[in-house]
Protein backbone atom coordinates (compact mmCIF):
# COMPACT_ATOMS: atom_id res chain seq x y z
CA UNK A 1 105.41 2.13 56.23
CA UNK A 2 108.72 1.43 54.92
CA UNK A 3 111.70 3.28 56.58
CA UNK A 4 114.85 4.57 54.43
CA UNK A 5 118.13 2.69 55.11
CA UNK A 6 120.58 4.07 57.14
CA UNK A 7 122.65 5.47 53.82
CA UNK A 8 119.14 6.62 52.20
CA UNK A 9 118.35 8.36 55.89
CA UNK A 10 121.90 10.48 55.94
CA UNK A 11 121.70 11.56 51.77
CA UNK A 12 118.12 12.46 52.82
CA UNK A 13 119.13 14.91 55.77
CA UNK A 14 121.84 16.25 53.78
CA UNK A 15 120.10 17.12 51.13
CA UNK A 16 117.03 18.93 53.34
CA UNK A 17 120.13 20.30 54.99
CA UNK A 18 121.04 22.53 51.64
CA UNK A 19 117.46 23.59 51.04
CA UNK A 20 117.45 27.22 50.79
CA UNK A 21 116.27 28.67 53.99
CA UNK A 22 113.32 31.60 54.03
CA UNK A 23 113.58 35.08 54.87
CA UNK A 24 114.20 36.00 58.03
CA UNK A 25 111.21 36.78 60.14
CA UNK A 26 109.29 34.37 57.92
CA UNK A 27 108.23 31.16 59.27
CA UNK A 28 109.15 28.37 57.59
CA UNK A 29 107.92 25.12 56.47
CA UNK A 30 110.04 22.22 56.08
CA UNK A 31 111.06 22.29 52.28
CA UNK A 32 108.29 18.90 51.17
CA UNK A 33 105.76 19.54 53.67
CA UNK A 34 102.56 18.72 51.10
CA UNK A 35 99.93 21.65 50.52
CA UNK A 36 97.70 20.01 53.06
CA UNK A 37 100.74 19.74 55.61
CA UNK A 38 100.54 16.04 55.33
CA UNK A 39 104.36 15.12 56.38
CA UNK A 40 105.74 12.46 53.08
CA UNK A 41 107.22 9.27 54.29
CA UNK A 42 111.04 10.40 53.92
CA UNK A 43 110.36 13.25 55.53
CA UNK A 44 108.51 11.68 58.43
CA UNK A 45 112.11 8.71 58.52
CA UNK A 46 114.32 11.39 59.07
CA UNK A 47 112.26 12.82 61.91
CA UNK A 48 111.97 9.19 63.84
CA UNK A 49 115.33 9.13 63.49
CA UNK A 50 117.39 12.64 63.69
CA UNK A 51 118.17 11.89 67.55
CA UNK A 52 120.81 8.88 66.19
CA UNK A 53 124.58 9.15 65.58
CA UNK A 54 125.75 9.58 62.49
CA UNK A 55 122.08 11.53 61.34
CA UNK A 56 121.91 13.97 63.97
CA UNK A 57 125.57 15.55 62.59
CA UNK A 58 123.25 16.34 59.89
CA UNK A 59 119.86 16.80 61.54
CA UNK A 60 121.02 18.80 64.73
CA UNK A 61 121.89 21.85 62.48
CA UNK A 62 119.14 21.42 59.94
CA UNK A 63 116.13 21.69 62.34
CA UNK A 64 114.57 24.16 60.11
CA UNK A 65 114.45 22.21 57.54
CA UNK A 66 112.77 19.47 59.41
CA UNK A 67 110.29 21.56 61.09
CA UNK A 68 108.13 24.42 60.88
CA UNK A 69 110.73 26.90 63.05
CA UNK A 70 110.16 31.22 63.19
CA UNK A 71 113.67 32.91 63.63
CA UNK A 72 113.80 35.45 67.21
CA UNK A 73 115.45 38.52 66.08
CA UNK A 74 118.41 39.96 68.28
CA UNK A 75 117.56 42.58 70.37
CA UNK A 76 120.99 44.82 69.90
CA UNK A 77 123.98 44.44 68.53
CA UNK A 78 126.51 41.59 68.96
CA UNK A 79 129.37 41.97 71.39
CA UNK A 80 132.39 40.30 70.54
CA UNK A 81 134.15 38.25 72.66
CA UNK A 82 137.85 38.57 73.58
CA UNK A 83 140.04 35.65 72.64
CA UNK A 84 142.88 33.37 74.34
CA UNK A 85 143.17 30.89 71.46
CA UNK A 86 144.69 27.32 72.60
CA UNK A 87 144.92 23.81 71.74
CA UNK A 88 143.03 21.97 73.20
CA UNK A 89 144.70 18.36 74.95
CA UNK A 90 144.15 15.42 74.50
CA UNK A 91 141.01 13.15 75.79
CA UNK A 92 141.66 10.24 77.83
CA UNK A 93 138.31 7.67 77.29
CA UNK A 94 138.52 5.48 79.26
CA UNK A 95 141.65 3.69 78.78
CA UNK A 96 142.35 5.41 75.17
CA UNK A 97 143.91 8.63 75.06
CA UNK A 98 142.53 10.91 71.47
CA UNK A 99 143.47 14.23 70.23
CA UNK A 100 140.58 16.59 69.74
CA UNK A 101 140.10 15.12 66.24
CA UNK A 102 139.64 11.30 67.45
CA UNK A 103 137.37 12.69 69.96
CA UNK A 104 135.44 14.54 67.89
CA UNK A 105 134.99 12.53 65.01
CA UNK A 106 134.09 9.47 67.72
CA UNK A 107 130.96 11.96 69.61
CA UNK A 108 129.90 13.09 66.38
CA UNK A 109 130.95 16.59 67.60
CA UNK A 110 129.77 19.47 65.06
CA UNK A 111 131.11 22.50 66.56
CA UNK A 112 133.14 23.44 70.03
CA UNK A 113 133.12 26.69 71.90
CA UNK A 114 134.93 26.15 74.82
CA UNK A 115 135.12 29.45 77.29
CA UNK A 116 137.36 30.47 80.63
CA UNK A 117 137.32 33.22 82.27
CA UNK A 118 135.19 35.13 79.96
CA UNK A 119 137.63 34.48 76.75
CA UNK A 120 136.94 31.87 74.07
CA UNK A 121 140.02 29.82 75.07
CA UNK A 122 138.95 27.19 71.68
CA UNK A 123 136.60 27.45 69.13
CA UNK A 124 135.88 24.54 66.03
CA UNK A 125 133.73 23.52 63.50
CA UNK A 126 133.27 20.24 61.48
CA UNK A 127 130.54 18.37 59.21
CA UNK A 128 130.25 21.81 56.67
CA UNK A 129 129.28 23.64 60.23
CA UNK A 130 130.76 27.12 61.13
CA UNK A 131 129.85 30.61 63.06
CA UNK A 132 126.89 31.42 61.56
CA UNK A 133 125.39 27.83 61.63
CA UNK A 134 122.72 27.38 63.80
CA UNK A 135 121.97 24.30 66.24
CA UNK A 136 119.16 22.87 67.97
CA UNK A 137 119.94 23.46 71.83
CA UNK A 138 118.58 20.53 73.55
CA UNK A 139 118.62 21.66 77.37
CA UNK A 140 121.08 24.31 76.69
CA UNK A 141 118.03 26.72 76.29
CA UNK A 142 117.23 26.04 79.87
CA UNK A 143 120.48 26.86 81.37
CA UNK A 144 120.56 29.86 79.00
CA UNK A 145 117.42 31.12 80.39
CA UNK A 146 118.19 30.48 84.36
CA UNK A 147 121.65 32.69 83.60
CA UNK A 148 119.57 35.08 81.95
CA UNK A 149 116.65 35.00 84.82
CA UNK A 150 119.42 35.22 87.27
CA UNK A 151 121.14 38.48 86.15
CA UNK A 152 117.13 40.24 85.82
CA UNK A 153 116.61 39.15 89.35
CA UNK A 154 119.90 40.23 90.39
CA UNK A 155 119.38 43.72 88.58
CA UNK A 156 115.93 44.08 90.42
CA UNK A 157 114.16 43.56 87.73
CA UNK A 158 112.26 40.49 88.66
CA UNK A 159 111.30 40.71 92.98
CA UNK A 160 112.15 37.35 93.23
CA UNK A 161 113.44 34.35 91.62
CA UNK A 162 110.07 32.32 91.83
CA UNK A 163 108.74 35.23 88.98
CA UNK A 164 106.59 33.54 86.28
CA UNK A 165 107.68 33.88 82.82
CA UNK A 166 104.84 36.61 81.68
CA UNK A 167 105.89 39.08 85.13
CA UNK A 168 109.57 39.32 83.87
CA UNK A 169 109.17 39.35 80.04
CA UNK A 170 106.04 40.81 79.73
CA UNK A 171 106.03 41.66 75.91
CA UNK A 172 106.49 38.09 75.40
CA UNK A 173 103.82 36.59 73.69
CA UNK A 174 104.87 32.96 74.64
CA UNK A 175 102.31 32.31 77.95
CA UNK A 176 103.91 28.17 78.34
CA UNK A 177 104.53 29.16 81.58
CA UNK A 178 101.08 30.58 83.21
CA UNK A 179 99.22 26.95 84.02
């Protein structure tokens, strides 16, 4: 099989990346999955390699259009955050000292939320990325989840921390967790 060059790899994401995206509830298929759900070739390239810098600017936030995905709706309304805007300084790496911008553009940094004391202290976005974009979350997800289980058991709602995932969310229909 013949992979995409690097250039033909990054066009490739960006242009899955402004696919339209499906209703929400729906789940979606990637936007060239084939009737039979064979995955095409360029499809299949930017998969093997959406983990690699400068792709995965593109990739990270374009998940759903890489992969069959079904939105979670919000369970109440959104609570907004109070807000202590500042700049942020500047990075020393190792010997070289960058603003925010160096540093971002050198990580291949998408989007910033940076949060003290319960105030979003700095917020950014970069690479056609903003509020409403969404992001694959890596092992974010996992912290997410221990916060989350941590407040339940500390509200008695789970009799101790070693709960399985099925005792404290039992209208969950994902059972990953009952081996």
């Amino acid at each position: 099989m013949a992979f995409l060059s690097k250039a033909a790899l990054t066009c490739a994401c960006a242009a899955l990346a402004l696919c339209a995206g499906a209703p929400a509830g729906a789940q979606t298929a990637a936007p060239h999955v084939l009737p039979d759900g064979a995955v095409p070739p360029n499809l299949a390239a930017a998969r093997t390699h959406m983990l690699e810098a400068p792709e995965n600017m593109l990739t990270f936030h374009s998940m759903d259009q890489l992969f069959q995905t079904r939105p979670v709706p919000r369970a109440g309304p959104i609570a907004a955050l109070p807000r202590v805007d500042q700049a942020l300084p500047d990075a020393v790496i190792g010997t070289t000292r960058m603003s925010e911008d160096q540093w971002e553009d050198r990580t291949f940094t998408n989007a910033l939320l940076v949060m003290r004391d319960g105030k979003i202290v700095h917020e950014s976005y970069r690479n056609n990325t903003d509020a409403g974009t969404h992001y694959i979350s890596f092992s974010m997800a996992k912290s997410i989840t221990s916060i989350l289980v941590g407040i339940a058991v500390n509200q008695g709602r789970s009799s101790r921390s070693t709960s399985r995932s099925p005792t404290m969310f039992p209208n969950s229909r994902v059972r990953a967790m009952t081996g």
